[in-house]
N, C-alpha and C. Protein backbone atom coordinates (compact mmCIF):
# COMPACT_ATOMS: atom_id res chain seq x y z
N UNK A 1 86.86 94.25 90.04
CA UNK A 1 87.99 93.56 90.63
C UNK A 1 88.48 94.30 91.87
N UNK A 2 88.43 95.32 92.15
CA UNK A 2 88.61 96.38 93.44
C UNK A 2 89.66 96.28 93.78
N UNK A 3 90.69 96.35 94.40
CA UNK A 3 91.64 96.28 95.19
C UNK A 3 92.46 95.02 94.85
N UNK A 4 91.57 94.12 94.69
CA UNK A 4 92.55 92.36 94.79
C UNK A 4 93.10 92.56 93.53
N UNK A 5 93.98 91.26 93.51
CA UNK A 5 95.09 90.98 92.55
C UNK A 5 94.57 89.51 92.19
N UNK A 6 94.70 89.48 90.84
CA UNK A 6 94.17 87.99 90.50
C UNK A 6 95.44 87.71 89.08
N UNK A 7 95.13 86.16 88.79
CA UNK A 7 96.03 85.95 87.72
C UNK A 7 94.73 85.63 86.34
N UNK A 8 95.55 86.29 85.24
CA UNK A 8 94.97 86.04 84.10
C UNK A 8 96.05 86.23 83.18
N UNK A 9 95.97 84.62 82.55
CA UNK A 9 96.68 84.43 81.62
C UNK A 9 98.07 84.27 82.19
N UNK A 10 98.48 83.84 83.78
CA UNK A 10 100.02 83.65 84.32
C UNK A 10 99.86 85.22 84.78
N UNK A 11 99.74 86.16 84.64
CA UNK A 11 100.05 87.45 85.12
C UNK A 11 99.21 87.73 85.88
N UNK A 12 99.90 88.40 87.07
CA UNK A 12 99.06 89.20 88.02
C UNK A 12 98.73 90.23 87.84
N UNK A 13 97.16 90.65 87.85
CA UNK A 13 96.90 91.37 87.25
C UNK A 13 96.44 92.50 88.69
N UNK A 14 96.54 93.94 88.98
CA UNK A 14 96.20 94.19 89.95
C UNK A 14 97.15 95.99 89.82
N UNK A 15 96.64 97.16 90.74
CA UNK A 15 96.85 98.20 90.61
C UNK A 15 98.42 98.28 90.74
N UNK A 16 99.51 98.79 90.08
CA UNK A 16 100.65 98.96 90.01
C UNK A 16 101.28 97.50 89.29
N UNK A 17 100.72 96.76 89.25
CA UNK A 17 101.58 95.32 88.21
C UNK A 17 102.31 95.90 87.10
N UNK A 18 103.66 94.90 87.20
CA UNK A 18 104.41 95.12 86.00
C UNK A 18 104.22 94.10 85.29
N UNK A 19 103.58 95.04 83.86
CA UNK A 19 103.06 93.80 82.79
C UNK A 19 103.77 94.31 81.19
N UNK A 20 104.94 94.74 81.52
CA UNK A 20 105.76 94.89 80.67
C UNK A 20 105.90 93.99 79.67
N UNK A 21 105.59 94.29 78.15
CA UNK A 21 106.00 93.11 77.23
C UNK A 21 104.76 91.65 77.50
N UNK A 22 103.75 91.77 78.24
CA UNK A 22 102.71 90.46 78.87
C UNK A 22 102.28 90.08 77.59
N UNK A 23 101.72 89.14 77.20
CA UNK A 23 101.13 88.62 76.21
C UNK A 23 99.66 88.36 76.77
N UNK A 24 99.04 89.02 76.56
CA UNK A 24 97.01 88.81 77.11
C UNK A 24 96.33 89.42 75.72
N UNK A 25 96.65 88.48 74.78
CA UNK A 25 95.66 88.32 73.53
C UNK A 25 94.57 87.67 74.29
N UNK A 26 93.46 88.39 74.05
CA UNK A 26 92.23 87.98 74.00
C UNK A 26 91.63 87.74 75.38
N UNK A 27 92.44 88.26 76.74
CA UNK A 27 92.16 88.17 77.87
C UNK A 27 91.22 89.45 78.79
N UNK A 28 90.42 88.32 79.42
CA UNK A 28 89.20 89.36 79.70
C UNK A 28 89.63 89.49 80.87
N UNK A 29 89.47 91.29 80.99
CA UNK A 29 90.64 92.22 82.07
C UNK A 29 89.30 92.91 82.22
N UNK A 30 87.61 92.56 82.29
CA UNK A 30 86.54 93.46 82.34
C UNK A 30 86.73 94.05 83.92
N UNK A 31 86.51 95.40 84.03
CA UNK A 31 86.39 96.07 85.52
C UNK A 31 87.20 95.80 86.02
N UNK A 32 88.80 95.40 85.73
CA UNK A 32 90.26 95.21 86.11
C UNK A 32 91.06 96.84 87.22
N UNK A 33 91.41 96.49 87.22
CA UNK A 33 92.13 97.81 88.68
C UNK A 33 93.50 97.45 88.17
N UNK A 34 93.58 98.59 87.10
CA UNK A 34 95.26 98.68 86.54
C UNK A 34 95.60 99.98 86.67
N UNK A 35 95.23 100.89 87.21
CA UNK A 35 95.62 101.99 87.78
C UNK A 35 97.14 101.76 88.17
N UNK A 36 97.84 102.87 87.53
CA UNK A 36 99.30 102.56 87.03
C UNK A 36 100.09 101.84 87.17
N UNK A 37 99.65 100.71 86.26
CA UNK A 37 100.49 99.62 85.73
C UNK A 37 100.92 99.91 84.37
N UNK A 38 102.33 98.94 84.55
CA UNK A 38 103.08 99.23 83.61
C UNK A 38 102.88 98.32 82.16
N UNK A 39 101.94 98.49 81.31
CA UNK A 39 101.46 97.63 80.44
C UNK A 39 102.30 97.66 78.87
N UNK A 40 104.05 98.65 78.93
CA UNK A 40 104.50 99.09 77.77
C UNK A 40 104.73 97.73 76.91
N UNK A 41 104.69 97.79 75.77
CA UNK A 41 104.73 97.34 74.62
C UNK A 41 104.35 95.43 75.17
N UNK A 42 103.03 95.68 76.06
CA UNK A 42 101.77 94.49 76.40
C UNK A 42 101.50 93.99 74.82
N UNK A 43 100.92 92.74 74.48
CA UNK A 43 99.84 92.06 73.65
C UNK A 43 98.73 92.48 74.04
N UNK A 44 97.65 93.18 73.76
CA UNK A 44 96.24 93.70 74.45
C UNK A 44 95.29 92.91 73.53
N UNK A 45 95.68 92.38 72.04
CA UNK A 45 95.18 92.02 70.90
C UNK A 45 93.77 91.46 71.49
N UNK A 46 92.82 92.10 70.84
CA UNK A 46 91.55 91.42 71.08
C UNK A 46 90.89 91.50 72.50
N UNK A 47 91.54 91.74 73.39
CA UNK A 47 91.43 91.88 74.99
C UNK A 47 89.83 92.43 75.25
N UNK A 48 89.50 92.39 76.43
CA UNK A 48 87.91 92.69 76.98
C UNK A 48 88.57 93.64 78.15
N UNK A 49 88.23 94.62 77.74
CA UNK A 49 89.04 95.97 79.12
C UNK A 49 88.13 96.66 79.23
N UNK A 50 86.64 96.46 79.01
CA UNK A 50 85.39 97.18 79.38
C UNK A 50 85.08 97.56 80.51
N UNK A 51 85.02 98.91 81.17
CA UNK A 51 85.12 99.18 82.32
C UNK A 51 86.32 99.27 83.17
N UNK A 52 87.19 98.85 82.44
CA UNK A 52 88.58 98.90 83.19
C UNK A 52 89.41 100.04 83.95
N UNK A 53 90.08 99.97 84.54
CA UNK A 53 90.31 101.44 85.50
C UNK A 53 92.02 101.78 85.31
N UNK A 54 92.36 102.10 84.08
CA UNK A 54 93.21 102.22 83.53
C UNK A 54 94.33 103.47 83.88
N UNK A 55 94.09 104.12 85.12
CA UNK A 55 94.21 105.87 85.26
C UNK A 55 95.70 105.93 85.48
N UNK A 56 96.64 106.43 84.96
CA UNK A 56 97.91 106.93 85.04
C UNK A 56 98.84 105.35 84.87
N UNK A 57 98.16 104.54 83.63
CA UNK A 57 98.57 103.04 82.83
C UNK A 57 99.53 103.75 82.37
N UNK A 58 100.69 102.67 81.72
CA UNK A 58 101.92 103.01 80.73
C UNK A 58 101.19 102.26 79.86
N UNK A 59 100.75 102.69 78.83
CA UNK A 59 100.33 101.63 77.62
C UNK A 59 100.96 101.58 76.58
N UNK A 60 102.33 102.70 76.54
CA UNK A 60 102.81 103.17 75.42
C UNK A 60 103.52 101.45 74.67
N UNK A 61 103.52 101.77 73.40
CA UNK A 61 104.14 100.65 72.29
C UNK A 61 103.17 99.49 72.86
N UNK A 62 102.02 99.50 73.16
CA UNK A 62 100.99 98.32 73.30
C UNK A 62 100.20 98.07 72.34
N UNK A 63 99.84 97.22 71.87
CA UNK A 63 98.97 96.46 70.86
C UNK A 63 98.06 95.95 71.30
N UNK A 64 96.69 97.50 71.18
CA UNK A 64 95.45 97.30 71.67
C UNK A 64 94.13 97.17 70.37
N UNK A 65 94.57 96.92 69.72
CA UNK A 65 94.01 96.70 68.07
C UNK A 65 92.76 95.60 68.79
N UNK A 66 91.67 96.46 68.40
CA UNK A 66 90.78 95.22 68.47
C UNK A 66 90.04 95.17 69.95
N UNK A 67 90.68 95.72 70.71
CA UNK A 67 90.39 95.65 71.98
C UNK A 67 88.85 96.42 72.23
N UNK A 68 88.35 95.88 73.95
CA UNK A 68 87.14 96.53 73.67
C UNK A 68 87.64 97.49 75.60
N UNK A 69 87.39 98.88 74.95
CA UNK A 69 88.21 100.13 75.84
C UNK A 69 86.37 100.84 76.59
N UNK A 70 85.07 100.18 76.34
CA UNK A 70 83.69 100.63 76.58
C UNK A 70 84.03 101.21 77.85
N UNK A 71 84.02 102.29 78.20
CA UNK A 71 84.13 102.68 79.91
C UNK A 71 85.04 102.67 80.52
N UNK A 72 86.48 102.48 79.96
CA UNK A 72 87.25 102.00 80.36
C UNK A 72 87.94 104.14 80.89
N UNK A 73 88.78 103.58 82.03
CA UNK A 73 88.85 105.03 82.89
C UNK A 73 90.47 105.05 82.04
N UNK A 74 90.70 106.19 81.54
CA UNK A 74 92.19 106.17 80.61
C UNK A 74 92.70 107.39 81.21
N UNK A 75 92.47 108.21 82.06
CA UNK A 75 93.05 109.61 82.71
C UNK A 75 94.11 109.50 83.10
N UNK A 76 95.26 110.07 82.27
CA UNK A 76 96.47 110.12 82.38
C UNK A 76 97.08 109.14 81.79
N UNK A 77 96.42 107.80 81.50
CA UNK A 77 97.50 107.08 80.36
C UNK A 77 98.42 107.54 79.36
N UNK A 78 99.54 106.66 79.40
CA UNK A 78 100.36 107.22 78.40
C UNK A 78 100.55 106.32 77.26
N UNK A 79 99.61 106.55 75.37
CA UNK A 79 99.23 105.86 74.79
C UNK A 79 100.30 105.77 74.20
N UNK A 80 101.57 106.62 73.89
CA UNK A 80 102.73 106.95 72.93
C UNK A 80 102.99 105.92 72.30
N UNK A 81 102.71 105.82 71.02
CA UNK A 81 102.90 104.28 70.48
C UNK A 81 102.35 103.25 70.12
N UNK A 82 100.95 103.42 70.87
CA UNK A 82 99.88 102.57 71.50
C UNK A 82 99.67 102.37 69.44
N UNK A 83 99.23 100.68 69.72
CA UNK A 83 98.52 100.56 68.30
C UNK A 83 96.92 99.79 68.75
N UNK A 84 96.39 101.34 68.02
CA UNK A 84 94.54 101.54 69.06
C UNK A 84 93.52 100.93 67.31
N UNK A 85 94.39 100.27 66.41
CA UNK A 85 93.79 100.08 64.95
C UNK A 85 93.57 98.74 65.16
């Protein structure tokens, strides 16, 4: 996804987005550019974040149960909360 900003699921999805509280059950975010975005207490349920570029994300109180994290870049995320079951 590089640089651009696209919508999935109503939300813009793109490096610094506030996706506070978003609901993206089951939304494919593959090779996404969320490099610190604010994803706290997100729906991730089931989500496709394979390859995703996740580096200095708020993920804390997110519900990533299920999710698929394959490659996904997490350096410096902050999981605090995160439900990764």
């Amino acid at each position: 996804m590089g640089l651009f900003k696209k919508k999935v699921n109503g939300y813009v999805i793109g490096p610094g987005a506030n996706l506070e509280g978003a609901n993206l059950e089951g939304a494919n975010l593959e090779g996404a550019n969320l490099i610190n975005a604010n994803l706290s207490r997100a729906n991730l349920l089931r989500a496709s974040l394979h390859g995703a570029n996740l580096t200095g994300a708020n993920l804390s109180a997110t519900n990533l149960a299920g999710a698929n994290l394959t490659g996904a870049n997490l350096d410096g995320a902050n999981l605090m909360n995160a439900n990764l079951v």
